[in-house]
C-alpha atoms as a PDB file:
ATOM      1  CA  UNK A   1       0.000   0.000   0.000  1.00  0.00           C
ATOM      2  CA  UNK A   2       1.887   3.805  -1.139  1.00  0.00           C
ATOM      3  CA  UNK A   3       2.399   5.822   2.135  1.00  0.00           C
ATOM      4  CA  UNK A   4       1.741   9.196   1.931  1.00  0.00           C
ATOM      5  CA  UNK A   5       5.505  11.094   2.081  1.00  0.00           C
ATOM      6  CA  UNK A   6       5.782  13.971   4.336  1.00  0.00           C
ATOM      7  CA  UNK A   7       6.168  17.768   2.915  1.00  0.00           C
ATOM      8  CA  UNK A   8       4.792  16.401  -0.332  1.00  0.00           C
ATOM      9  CA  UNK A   9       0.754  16.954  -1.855  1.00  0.00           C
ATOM     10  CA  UNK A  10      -1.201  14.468  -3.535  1.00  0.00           C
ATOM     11  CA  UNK A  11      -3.917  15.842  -6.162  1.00  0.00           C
ATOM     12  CA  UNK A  12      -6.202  12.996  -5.585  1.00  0.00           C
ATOM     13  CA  UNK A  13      -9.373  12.478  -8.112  1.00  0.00           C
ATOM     14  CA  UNK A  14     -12.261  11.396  -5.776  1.00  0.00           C
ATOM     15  CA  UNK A  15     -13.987  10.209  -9.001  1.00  0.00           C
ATOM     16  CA  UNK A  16     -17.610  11.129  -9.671  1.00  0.00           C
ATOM     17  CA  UNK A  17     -19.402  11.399  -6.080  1.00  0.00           C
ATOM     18  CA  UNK A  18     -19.669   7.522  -4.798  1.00  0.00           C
ATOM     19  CA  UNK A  19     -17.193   6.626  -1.833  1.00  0.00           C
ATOM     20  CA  UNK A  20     -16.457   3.216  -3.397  1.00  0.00           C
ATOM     21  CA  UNK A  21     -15.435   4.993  -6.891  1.00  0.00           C
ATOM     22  CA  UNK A  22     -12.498   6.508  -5.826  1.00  0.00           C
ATOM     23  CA  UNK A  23      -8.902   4.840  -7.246  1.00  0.00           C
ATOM     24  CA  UNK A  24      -7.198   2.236  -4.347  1.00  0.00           C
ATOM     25  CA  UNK A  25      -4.191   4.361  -4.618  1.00  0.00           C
ATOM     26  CA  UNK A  26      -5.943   7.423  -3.411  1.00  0.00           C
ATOM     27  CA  UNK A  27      -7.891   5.862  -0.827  1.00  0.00           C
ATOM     28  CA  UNK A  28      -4.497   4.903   0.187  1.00  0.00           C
ATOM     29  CA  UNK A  29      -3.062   8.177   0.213  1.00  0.00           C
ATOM     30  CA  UNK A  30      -5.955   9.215   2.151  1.00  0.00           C
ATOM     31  CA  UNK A  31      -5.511   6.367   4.867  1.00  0.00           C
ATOM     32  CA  UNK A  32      -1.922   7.802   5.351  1.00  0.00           C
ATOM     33  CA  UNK A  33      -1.800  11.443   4.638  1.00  0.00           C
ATOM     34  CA  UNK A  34      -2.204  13.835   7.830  1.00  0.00           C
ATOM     35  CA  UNK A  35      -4.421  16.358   6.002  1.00  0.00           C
ATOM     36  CA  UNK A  36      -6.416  16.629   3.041  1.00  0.00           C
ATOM     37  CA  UNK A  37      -8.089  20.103   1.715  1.00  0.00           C
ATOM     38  CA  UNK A  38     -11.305  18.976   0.078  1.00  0.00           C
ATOM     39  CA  UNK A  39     -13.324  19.866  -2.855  1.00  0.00           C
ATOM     40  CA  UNK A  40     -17.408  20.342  -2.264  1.00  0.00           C
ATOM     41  CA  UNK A  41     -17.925  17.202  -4.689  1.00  0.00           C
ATOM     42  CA  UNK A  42     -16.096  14.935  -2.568  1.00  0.00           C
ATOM     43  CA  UNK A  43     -17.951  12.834  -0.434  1.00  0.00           C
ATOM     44  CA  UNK A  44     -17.132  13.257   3.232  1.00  0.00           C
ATOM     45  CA  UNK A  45     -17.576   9.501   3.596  1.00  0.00           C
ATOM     46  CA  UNK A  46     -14.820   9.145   1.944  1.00  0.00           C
ATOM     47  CA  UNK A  47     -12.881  10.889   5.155  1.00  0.00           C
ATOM     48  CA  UNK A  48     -15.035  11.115   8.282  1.00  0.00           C
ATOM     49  CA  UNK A  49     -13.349   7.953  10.018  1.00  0.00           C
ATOM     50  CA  UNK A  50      -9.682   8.532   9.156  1.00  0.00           C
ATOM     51  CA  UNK A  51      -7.304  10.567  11.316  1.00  0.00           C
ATOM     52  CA  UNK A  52      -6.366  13.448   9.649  1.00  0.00           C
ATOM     53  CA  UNK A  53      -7.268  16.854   9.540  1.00  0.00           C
ATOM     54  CA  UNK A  54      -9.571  18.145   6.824  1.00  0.00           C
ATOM     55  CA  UNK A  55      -9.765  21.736   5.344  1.00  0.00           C
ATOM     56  CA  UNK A  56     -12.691  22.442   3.288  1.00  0.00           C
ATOM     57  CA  UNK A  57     -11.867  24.760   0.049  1.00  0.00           C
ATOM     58  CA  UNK A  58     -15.336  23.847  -1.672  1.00  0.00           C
ATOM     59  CA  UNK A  59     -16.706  26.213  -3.798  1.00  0.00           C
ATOM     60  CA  UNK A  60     -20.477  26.289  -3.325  1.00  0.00           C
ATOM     61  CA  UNK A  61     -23.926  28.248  -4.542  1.00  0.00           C
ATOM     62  CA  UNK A  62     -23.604  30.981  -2.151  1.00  0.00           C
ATOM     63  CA  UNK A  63     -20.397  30.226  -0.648  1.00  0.00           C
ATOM     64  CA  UNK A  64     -17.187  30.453  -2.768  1.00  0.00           C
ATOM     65  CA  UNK A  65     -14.933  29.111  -0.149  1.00  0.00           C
ATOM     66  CA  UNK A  66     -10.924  29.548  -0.314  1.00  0.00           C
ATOM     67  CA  UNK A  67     -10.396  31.794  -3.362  1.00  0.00           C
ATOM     68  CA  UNK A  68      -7.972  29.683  -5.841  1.00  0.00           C
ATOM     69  CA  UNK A  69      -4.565  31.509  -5.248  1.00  0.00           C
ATOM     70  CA  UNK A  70      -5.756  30.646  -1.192  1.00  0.00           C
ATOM     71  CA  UNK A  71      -5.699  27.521  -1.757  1.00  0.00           C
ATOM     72  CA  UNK A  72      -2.162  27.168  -3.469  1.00  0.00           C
ATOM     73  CA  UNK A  73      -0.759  29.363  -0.572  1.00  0.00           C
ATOM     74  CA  UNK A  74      -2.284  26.393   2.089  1.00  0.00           C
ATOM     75  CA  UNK A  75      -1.211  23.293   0.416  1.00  0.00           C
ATOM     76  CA  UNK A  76       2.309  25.353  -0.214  1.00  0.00           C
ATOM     77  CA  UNK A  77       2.569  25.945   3.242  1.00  0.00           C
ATOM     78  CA  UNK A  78       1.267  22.722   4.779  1.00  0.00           C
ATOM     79  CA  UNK A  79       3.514  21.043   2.690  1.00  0.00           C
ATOM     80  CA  UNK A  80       6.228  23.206   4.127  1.00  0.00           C
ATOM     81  CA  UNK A  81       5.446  22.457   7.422  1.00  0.00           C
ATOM     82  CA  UNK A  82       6.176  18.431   6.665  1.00  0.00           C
ATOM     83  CA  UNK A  83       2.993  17.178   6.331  1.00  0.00           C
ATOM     84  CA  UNK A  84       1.590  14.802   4.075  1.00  0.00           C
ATOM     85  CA  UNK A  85      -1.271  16.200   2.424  1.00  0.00           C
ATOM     86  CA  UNK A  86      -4.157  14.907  -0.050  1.00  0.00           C
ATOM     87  CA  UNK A  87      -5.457  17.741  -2.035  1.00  0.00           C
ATOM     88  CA  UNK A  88      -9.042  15.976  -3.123  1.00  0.00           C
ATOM     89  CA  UNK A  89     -10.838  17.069  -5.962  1.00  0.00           C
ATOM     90  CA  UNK A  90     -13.997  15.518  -7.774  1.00  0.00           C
ATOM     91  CA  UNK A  91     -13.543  13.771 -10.626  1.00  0.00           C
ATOM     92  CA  UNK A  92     -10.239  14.264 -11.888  1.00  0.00           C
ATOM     93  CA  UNK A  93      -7.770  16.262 -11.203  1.00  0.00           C
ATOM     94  CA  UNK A  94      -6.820  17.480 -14.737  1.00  0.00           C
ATOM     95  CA  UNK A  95     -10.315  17.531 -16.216  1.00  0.00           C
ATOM     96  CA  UNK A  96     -11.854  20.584 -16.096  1.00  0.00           C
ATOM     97  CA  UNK A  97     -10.831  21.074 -12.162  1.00  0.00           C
ATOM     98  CA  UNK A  98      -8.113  23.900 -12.142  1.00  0.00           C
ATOM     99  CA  UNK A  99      -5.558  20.528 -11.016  1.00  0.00           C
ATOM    100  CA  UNK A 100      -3.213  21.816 -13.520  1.00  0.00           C
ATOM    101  CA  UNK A 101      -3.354  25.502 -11.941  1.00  0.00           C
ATOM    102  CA  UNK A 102      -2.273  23.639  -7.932  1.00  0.00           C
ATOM    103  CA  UNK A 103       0.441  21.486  -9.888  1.00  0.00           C
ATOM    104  CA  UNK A 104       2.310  24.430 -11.929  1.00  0.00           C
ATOM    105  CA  UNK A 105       1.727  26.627  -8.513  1.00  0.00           C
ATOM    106  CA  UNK A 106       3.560  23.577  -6.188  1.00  0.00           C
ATOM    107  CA  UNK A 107       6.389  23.114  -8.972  1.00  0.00           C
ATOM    108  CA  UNK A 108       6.939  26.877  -8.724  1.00  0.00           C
ATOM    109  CA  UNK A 109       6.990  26.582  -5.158  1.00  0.00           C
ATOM    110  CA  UNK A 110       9.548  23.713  -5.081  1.00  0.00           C
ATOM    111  CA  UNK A 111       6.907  21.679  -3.446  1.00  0.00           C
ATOM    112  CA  UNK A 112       6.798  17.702  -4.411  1.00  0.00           C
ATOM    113  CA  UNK A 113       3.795  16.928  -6.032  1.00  0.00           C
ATOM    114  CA  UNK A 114       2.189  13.723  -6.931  1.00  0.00           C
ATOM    115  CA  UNK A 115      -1.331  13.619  -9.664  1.00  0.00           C
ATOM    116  CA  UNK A 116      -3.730  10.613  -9.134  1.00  0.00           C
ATOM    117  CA  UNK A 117      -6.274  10.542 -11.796  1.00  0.00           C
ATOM    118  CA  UNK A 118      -9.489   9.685 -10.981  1.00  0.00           C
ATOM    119  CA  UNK A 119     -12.875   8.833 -12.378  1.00  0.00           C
ATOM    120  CA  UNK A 120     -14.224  12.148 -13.791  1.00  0.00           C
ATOM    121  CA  UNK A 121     -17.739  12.936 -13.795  1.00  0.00           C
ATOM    122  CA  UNK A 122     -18.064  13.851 -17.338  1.00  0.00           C
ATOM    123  CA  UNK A 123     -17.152  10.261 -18.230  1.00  0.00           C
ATOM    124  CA  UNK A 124     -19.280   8.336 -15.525  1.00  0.00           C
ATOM    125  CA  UNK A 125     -22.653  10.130 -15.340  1.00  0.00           C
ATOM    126  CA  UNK A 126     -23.471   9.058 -18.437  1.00  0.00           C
ATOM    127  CA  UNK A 127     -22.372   5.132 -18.060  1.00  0.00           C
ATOM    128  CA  UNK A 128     -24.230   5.554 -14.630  1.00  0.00           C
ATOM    129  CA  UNK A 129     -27.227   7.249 -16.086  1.00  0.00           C
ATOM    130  CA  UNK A 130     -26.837   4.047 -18.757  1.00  0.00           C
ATOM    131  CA  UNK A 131     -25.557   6.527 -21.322  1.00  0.00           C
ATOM    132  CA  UNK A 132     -23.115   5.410 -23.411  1.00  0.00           C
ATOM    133  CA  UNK A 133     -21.041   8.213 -24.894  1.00  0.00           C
ATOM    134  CA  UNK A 134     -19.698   6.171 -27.963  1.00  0.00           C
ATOM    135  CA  UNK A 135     -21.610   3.611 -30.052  1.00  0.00           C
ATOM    136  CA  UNK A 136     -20.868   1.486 -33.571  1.00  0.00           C
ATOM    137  CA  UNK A 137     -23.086   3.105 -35.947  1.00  0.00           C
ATOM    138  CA  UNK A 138     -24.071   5.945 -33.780  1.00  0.00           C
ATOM    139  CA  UNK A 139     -21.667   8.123 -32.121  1.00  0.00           C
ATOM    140  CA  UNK A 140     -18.036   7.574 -33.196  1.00  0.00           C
ATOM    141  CA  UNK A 141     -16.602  10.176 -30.438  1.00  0.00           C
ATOM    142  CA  UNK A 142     -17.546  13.078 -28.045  1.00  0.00           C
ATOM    143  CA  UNK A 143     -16.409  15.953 -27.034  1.00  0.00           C
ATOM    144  CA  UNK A 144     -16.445  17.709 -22.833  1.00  0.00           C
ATOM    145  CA  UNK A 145     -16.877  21.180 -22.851  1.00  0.00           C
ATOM    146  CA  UNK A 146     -17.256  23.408 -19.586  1.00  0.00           C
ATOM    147  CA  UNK A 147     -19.972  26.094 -19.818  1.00  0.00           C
ATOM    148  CA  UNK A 148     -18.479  28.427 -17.504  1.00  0.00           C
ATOM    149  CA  UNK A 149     -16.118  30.609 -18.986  1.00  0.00           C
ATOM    150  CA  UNK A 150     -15.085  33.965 -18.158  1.00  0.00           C
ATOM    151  CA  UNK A 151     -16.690  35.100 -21.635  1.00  0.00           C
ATOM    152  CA  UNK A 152     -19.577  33.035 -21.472  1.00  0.00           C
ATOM    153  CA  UNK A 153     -18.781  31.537 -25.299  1.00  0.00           C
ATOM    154  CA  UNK A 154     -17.817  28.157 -24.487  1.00  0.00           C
ATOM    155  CA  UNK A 155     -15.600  26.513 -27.227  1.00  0.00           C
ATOM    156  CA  UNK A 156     -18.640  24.496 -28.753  1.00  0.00           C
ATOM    157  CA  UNK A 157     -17.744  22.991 -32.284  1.00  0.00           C
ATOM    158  CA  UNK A 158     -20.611  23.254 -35.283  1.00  0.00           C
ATOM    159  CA  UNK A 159     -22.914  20.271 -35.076  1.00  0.00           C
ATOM    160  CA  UNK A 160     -21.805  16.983 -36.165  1.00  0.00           C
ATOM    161  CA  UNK A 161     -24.389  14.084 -35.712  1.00  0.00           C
ATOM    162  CA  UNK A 162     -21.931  11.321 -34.698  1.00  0.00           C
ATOM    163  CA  UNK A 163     -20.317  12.949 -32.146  1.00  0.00           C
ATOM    164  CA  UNK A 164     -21.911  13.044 -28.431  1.00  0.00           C
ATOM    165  CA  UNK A 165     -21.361  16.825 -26.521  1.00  0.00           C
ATOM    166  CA  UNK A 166     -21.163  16.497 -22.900  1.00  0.00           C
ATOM    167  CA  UNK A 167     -21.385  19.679 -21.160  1.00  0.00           C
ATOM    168  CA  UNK A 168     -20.170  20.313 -17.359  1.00  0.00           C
ATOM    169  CA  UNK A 169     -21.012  23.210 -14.910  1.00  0.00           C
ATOM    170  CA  UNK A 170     -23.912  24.218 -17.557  1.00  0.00           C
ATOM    171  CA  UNK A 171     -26.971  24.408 -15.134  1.00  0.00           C
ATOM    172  CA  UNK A 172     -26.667  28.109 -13.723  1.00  0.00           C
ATOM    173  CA  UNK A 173     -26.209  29.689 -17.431  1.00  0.00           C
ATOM    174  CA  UNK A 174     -28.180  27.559 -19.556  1.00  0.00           C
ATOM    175  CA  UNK A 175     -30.323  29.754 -20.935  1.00  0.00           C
ATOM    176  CA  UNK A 176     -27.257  31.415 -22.403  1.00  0.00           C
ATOM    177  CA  UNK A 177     -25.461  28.627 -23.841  1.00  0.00           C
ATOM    178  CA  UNK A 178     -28.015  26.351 -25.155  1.00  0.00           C
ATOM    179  CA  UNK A 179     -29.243  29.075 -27.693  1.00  0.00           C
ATOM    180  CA  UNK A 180     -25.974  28.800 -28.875  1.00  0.00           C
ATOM    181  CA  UNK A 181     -26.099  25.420 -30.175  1.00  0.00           C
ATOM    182  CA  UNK A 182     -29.100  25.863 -31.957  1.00  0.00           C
ATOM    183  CA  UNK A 183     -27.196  28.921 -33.865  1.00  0.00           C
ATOM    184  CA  UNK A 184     -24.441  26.134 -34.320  1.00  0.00           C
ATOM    185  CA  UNK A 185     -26.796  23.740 -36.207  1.00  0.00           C
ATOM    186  CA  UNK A 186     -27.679  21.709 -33.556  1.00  0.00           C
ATOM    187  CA  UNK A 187     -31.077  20.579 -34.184  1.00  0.00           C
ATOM    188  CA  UNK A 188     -34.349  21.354 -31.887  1.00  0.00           C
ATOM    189  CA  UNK A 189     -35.204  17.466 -31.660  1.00  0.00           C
ATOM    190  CA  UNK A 190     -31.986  16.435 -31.032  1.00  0.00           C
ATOM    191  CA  UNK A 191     -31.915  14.202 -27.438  1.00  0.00           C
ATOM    192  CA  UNK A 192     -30.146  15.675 -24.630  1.00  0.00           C
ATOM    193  CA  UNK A 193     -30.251  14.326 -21.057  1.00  0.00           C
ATOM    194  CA  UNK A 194     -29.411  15.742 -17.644  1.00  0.00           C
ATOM    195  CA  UNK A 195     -28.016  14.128 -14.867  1.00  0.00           C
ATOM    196  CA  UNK A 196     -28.297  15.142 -11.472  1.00  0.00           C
ATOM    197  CA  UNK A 197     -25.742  13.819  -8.519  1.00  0.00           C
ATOM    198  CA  UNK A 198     -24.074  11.345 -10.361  1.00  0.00           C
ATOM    199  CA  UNK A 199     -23.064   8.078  -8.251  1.00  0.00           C
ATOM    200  CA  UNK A 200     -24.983   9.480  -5.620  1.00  0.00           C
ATOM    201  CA  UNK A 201     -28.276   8.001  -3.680  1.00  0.00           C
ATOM    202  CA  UNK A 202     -30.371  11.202  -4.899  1.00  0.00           C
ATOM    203  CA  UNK A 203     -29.297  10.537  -8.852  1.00  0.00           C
ATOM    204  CA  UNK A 204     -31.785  11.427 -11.104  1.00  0.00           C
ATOM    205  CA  UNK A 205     -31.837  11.437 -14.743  1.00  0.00           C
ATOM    206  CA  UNK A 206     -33.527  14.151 -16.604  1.00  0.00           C
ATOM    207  CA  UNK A 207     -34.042  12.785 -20.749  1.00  0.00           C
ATOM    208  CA  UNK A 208     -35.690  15.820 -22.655  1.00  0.00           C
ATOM    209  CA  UNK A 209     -34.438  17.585 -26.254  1.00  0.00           C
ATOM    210  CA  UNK A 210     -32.520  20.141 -27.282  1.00  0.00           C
ATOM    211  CA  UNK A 211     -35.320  22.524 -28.152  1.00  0.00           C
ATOM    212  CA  UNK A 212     -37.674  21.504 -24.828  1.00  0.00           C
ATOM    213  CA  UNK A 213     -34.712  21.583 -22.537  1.00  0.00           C
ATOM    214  CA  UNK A 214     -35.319  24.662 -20.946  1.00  0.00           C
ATOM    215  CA  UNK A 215     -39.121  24.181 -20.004  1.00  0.00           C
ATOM    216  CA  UNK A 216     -38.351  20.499 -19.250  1.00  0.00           C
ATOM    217  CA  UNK A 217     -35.654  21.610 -16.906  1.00  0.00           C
ATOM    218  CA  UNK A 218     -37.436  24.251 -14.992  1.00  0.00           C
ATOM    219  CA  UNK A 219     -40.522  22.263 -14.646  1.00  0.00           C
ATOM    220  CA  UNK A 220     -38.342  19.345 -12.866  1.00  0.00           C
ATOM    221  CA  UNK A 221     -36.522  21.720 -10.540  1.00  0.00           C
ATOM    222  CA  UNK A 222     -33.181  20.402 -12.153  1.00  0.00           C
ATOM    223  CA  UNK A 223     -30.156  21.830  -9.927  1.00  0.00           C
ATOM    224  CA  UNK A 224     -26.271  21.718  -9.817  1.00  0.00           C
ATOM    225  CA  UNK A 225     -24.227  19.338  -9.477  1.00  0.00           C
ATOM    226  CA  UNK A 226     -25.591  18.056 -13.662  1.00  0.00           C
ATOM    227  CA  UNK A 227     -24.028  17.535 -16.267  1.00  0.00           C
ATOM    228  CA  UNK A 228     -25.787  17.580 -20.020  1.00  0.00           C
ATOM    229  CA  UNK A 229     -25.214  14.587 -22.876  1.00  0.00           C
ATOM    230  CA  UNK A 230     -26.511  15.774 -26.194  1.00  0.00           C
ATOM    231  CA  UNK A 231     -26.846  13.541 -28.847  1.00  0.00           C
ATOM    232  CA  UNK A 232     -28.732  10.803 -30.415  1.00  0.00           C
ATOM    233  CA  UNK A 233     -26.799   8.543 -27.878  1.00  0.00           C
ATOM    234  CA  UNK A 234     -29.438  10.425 -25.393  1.00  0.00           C
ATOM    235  CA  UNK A 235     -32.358   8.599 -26.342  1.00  0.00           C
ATOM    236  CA  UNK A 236     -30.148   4.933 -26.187  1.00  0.00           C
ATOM    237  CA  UNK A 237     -30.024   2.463 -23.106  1.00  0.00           C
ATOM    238  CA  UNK A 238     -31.738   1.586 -20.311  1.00  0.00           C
ATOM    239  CA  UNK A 239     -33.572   3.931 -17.846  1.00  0.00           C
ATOM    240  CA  UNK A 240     -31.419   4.704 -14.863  1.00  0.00           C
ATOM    241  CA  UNK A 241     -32.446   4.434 -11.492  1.00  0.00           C
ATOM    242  CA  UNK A 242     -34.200   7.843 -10.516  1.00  0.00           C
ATOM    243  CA  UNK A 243     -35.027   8.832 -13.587  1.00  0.00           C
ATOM    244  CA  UNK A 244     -37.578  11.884 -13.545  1.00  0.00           C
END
């Protein structure tokens, strides 16, 4: 089992909200480490019997939490202060999760650092929402897009109807983006689903189209954390437990 080195940081992908999903060296890590600072996403399970101290830098509706340049100044300095520390993030650390940003911020810093992929969402809500992002015939690829961005153009491609769009972080500013695709060529009809807490008890699965999402979405409440798969790949598979 890896032991968790002192004055060095971890960026450990909690994968996609489930305690169980998480990769055995991270749990590891965790097991050894003698403080982890912890993204909202992660599940506290995950933590709440081991013996370390936890720092909570979650950015939530309402509550931003440690500012990002805060939280390279804390792991730089607990790592200074020879402790092991676990910084865990949802998903994974490099997808769409500012990892990168911690990583080129420790390396400045001198600071031994260590990446640990992990599951990310945009990958397993769909499988868990019995999604499949890819299939023969159907959808020969996909693309993961985030839809917050400082301009608020995300970096959507024109239409292309083999190839799945997952979008992440999309629920606040929908009504902004989603016209956007339709200006693309992305047709009305086109099947789009939402899901809602991936790999957690409370999933839900939200399976509407492009042109109805936004009365489909406000009529079921739908809320962050969801991500969006659009594509004929949408419509495909079997209904997921909690599906609206």
């Amino acid at each position: 089992m890896p032991v968790a080195q002192k004055g060095h940081v971890y960026l450990v992908g909690a994968g996609p909200g489930s305690v169980d999903l998480i990769t055995l060296r991270g749990w590891s890590l965790l097991q050894t480490a003698d403080v982890a600072v912890v993204d909202a996403l992660a599940d506290p399970a995950l933590f709440q019997h081991l013996p370390l101290h936890i720092i909570d830098a979650g950015k939530r509706a309402g509550n931003h939490g440690l500012q990002q340049a805060q939280i390279h100044e804390k792991l730089i300095e607990l790592a200074h202060q020879g402790l092991a520390v676990v910084r865990l993030k949802g998903g994974d650390p490099f997808v769409l999760g500012r990892g990168s940003e911690e990583a080129l911020a420790l390396a400045q810093a001198g600071v031994p650092c260590e990446v640990v992929p992990g599951v990310s969402s945009a990958l397993a809500a769909p499988t868990l929402a019995g999604i499949a992002l890819t299939h023969r015939g159907v959808a020969e690829g996909f693309s993961v897009v985030s839809a917050h961005v400082g301009d608020g153009r995300p970096p959507f491609g024109p239409y292309h109807e083999r190839l799945t769009l997952v979008v992440v972080m999309g629920v606040a500013n929908r009504e902004q983006w989603l016209p956007q695709l339709l200006a693309l060529g992305y047709p009305p009809q086109l099947p789009m689903a939402w899901i809602t807490w991936a790999a957690r008890a409370e999933q839900t699965v939200l399976r509407t189209t492009l042109g109805a999402c936004l009365s489909d979405a406000r009529s079921a409440g739908l809320r962050s954390p969801s991500i969006a798969v659009i594509g004929p790949v949408a419509a495909m598979g079997q209904p997921a437990i909690g599906q609206l």
